[in-house]
C-alpha atoms as a PDB file:
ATOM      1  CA  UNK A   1      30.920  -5.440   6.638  1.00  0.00           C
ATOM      2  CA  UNK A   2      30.771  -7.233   3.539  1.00  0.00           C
ATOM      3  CA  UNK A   3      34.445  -7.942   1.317  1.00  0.00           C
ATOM      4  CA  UNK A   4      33.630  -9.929  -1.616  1.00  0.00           C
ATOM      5  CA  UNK A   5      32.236  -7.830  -4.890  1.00  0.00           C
ATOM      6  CA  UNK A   6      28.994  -9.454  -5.053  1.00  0.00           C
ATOM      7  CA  UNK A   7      28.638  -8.971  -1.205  1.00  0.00           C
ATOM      8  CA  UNK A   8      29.239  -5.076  -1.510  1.00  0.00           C
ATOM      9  CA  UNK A   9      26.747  -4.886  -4.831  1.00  0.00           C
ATOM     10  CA  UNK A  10      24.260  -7.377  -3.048  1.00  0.00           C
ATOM     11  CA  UNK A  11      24.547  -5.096  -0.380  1.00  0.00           C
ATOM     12  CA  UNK A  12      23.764  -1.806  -2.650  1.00  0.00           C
ATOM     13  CA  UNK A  13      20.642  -3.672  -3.900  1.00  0.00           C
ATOM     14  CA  UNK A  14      19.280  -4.107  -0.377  1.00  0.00           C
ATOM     15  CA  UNK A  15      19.745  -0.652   0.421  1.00  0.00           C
ATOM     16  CA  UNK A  16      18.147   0.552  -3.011  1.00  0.00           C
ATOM     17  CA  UNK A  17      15.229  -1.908  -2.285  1.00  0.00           C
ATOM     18  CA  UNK A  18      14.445  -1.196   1.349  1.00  0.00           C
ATOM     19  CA  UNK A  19      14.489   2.453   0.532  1.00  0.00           C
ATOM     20  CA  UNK A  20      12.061   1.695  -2.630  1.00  0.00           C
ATOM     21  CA  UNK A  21       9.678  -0.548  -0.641  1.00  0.00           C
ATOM     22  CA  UNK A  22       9.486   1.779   2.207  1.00  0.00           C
ATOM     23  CA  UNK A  23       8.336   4.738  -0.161  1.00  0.00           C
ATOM     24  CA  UNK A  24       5.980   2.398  -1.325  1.00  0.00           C
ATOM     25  CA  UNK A  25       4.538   1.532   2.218  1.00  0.00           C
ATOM     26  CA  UNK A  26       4.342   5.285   3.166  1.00  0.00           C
ATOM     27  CA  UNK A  27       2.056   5.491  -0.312  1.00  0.00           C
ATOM     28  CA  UNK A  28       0.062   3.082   1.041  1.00  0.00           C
ATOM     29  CA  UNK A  29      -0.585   3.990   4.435  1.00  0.00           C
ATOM     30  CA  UNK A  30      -1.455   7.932   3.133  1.00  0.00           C
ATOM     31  CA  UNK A  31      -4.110   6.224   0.483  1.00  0.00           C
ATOM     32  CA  UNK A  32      -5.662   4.065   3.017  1.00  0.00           C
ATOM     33  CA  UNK A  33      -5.698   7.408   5.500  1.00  0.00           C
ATOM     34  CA  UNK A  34      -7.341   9.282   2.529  1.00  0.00           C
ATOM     35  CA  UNK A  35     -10.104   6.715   1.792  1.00  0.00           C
ATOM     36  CA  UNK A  36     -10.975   6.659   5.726  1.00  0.00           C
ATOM     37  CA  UNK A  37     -11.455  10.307   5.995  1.00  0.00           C
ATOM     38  CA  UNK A  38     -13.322  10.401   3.364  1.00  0.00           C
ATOM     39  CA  UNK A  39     -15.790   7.981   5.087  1.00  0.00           C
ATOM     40  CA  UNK A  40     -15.462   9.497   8.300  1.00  0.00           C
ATOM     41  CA  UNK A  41     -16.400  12.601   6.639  1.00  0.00           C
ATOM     42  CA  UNK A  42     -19.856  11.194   4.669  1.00  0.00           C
ATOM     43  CA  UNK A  43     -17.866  11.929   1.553  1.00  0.00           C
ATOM     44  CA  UNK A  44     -18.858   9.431  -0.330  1.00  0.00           C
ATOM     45  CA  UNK A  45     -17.968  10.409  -3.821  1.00  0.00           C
ATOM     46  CA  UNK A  46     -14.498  11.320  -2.776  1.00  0.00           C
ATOM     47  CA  UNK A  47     -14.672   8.204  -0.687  1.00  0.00           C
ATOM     48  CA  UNK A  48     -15.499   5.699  -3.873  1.00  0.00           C
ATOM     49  CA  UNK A  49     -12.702   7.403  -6.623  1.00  0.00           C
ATOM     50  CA  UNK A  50     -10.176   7.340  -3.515  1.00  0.00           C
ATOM     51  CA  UNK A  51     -11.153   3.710  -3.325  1.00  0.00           C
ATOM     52  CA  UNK A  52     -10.480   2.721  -6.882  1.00  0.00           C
ATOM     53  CA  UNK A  53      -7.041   4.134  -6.615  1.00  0.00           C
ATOM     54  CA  UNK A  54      -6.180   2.960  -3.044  1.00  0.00           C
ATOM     55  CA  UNK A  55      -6.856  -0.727  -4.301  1.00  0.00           C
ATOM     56  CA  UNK A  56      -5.429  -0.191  -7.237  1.00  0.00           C
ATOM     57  CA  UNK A  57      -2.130   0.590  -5.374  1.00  0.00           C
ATOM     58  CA  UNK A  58      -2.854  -1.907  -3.503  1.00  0.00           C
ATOM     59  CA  UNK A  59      -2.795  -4.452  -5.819  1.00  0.00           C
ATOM     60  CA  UNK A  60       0.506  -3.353  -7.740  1.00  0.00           C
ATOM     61  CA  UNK A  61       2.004  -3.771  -3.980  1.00  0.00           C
ATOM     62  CA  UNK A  62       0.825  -7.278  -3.823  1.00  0.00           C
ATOM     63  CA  UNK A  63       1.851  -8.180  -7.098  1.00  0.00           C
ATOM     64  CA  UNK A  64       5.191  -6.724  -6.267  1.00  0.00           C
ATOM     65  CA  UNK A  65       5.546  -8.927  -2.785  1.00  0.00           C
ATOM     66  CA  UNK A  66       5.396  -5.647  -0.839  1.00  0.00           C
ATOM     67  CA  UNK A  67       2.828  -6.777   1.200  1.00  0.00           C
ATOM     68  CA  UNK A  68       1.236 -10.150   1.292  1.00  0.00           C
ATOM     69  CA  UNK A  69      -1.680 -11.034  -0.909  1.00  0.00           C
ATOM     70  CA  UNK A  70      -3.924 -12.103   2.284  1.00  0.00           C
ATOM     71  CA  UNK A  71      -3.015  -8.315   3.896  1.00  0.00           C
ATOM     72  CA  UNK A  72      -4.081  -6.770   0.664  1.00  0.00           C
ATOM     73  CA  UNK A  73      -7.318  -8.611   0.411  1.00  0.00           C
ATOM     74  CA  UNK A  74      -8.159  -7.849   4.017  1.00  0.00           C
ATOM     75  CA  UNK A  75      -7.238  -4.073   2.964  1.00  0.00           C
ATOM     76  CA  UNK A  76      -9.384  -4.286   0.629  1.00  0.00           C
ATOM     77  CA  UNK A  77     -12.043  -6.155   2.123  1.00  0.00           C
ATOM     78  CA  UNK A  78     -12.078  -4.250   5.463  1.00  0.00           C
ATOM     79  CA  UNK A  79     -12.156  -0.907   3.081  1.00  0.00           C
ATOM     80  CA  UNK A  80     -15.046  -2.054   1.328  1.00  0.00           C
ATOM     81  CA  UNK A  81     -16.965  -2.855   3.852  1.00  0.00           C
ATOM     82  CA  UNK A  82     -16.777   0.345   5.915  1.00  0.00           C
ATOM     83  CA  UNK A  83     -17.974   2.296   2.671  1.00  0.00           C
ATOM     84  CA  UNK A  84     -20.917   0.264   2.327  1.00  0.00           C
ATOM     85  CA  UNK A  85     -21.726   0.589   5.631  1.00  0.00           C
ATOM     86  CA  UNK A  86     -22.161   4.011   4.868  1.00  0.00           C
ATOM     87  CA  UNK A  87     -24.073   3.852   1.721  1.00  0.00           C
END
């Protein structure tokens, strides 16, 4: 374990940031859940507003360095193209 001050509060910050991140990826993974039931289930309405707010998060993640900006455009992309594939 860490002695110095700065390695105790540097520490701290991890914790605080792994905890925030992680509640972050759970969001995620629900909203992309959401939009693919929706598609599963021919909703497509519910399917296209779910959509808009899933990539939405998506992009706040990204800009964040949560995720990667090349796994949130294949999110996106991959998300996209299933609904259309209904339509």
């Amino acid at each position: 374990m860490a002695s110095h001050a700065s390695a105790l509060k540097a520490h701290r910050q991890g914790l605080k940031n792994r905890e925030h991140n992680r509640q972050f990826r759970s969001r995620l993974r629900t909203a992309l859940k959401n939009v693919r039931t929706a598609i599963a289930g021919n909703d497509l309405p519910g399917a296209r507003s779910a959509l808009k707010q899933t990539i939405s998060l998506i992009d706040r993640m990204a800009s964040k360095g949560i995720i990667h900006r090349n796994a949130a455009g294949r999110y996106k992309s991959r998300l996209s193209t299933r609904l259309a594939a209904r339509s």
